[in-house]
N, C-alpha and C. Protein backbone atom coordinates (compact mmCIF):
# COMPACT_ATOMS: atom_id res chain seq x y z
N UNK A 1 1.54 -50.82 19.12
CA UNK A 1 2.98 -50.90 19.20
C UNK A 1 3.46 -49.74 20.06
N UNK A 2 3.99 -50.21 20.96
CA UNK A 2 4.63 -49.02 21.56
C UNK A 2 5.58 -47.87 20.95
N UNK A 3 5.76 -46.58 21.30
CA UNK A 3 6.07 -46.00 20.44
C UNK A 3 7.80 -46.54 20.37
N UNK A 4 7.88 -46.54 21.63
CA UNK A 4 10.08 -47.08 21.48
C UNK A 4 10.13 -48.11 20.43
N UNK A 5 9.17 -49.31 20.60
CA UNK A 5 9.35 -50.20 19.57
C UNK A 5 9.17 -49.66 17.86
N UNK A 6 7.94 -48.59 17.84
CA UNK A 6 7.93 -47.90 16.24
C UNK A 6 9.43 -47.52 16.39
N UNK A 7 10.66 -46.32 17.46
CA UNK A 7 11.07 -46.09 16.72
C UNK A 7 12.16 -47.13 16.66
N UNK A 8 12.20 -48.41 17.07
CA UNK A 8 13.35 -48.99 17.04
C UNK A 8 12.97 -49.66 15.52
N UNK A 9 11.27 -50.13 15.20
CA UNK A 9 11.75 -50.76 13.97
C UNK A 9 11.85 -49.74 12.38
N UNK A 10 11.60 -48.47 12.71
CA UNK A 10 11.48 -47.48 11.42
C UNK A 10 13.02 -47.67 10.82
N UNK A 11 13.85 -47.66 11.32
CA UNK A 11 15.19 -47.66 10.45
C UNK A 11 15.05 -49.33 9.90
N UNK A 12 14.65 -50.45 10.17
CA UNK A 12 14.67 -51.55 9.52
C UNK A 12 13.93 -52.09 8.49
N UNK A 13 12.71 -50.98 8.15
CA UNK A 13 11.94 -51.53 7.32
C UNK A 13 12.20 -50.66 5.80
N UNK A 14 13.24 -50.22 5.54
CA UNK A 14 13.98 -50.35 3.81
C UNK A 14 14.67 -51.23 4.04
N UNK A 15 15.62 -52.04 4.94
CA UNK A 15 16.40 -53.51 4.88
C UNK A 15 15.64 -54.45 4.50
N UNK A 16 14.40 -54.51 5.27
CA UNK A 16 13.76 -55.83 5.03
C UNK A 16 12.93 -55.66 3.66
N UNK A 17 12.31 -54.75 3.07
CA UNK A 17 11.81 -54.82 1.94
C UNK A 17 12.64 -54.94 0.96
N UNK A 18 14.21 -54.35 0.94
CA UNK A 18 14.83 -54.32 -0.16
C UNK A 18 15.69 -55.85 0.10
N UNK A 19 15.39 -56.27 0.58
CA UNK A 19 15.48 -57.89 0.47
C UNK A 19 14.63 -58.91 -0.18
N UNK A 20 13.14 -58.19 -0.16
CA UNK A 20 12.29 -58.96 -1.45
C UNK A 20 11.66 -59.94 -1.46
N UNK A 21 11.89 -60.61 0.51
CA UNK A 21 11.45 -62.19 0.37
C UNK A 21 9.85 -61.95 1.03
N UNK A 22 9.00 -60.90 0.60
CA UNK A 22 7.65 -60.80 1.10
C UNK A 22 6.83 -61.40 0.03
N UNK A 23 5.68 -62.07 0.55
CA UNK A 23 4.80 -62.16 -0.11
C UNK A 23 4.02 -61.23 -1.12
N UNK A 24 4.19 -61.55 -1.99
CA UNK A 24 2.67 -60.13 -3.32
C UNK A 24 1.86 -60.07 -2.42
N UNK A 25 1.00 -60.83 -1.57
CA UNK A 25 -0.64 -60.56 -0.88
C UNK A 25 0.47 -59.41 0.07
N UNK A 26 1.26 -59.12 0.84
CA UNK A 26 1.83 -57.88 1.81
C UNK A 26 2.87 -57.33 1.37
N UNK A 27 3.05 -57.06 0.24
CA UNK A 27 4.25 -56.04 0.06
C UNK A 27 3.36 -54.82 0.03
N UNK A 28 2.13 -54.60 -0.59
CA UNK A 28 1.67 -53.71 -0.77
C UNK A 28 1.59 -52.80 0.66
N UNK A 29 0.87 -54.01 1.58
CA UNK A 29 0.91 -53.35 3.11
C UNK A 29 2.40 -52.55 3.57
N UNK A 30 3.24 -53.65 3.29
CA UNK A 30 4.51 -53.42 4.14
C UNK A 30 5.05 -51.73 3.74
N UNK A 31 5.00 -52.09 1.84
CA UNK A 31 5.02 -50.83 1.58
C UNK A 31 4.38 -49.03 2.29
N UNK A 32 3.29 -49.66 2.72
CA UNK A 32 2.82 -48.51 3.44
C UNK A 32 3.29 -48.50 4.71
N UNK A 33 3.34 -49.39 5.02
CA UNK A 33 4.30 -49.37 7.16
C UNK A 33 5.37 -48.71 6.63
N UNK A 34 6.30 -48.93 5.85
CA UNK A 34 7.50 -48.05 5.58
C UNK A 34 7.54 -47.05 5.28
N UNK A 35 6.23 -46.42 4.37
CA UNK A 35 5.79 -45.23 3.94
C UNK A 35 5.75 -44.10 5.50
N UNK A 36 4.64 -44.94 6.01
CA UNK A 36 4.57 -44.45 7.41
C UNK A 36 5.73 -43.91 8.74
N UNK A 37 7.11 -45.02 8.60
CA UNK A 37 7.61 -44.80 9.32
C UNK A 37 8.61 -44.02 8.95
N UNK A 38 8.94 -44.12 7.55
CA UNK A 38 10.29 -42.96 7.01
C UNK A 38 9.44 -41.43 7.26
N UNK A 39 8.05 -41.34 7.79
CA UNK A 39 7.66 -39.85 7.87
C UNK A 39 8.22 -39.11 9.03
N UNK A 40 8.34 -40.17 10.09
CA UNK A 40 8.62 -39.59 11.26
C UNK A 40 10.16 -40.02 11.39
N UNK A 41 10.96 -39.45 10.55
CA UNK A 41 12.76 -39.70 11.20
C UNK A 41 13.09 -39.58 12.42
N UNK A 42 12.70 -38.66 13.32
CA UNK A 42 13.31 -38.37 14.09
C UNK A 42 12.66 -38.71 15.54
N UNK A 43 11.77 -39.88 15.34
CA UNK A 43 11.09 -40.64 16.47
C UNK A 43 12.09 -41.00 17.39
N UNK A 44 13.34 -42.08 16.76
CA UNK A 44 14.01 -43.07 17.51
C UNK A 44 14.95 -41.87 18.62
N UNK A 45 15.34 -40.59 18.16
CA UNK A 45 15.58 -39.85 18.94
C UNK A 45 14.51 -39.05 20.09
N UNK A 46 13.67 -38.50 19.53
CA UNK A 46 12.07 -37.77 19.94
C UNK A 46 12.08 -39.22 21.40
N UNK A 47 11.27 -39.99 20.97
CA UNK A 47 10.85 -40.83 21.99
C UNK A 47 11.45 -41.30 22.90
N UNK A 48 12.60 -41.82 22.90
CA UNK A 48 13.58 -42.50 23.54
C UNK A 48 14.02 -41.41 24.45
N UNK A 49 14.20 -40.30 23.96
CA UNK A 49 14.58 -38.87 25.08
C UNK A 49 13.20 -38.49 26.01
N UNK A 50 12.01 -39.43 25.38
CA UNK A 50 11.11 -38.96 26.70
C UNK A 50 10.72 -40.52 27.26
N UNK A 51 11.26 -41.55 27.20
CA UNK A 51 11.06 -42.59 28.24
C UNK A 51 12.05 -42.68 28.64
N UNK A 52 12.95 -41.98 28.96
CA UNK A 52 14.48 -42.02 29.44
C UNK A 52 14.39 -41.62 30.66
C-alpha cells in the first residue's frame, strides 16, 4: 500500500469497524490494521508533506 493511501485510510478504519458489518473470521485482523494505523497519527500529515 502506498504510504499516501495508509495515510488516507488510517482515519477510516474506527468508522468502519464501529459499524460492525465484518465478518468474525476478520474482525480479529481488521482489529489489528486499526491497531496499526491509530500508531502512526500523524502520517496523513508526515507523508503527504513529502509527496507534495
Amino acid at each position: 500500500m502506498p504510504a499516501a493511501h495508509a495515510a488516507q485510510a488510517g482515519p477510516q478504519w474506527p468508522v468502519a469497524l464501529a459499524e460492525g458489518r465484518l465478518p468474525d473470521d476478520v474482525a480479529g485482523l481488521a482489529q489489528q490494521l486499526a491497531g496499526f494505523f491509530t500508531q502512526v497519527p500523524d502520517w496523513d500529515t508526515d507523508v503527504l508533506a513529502l509527496i507534495q
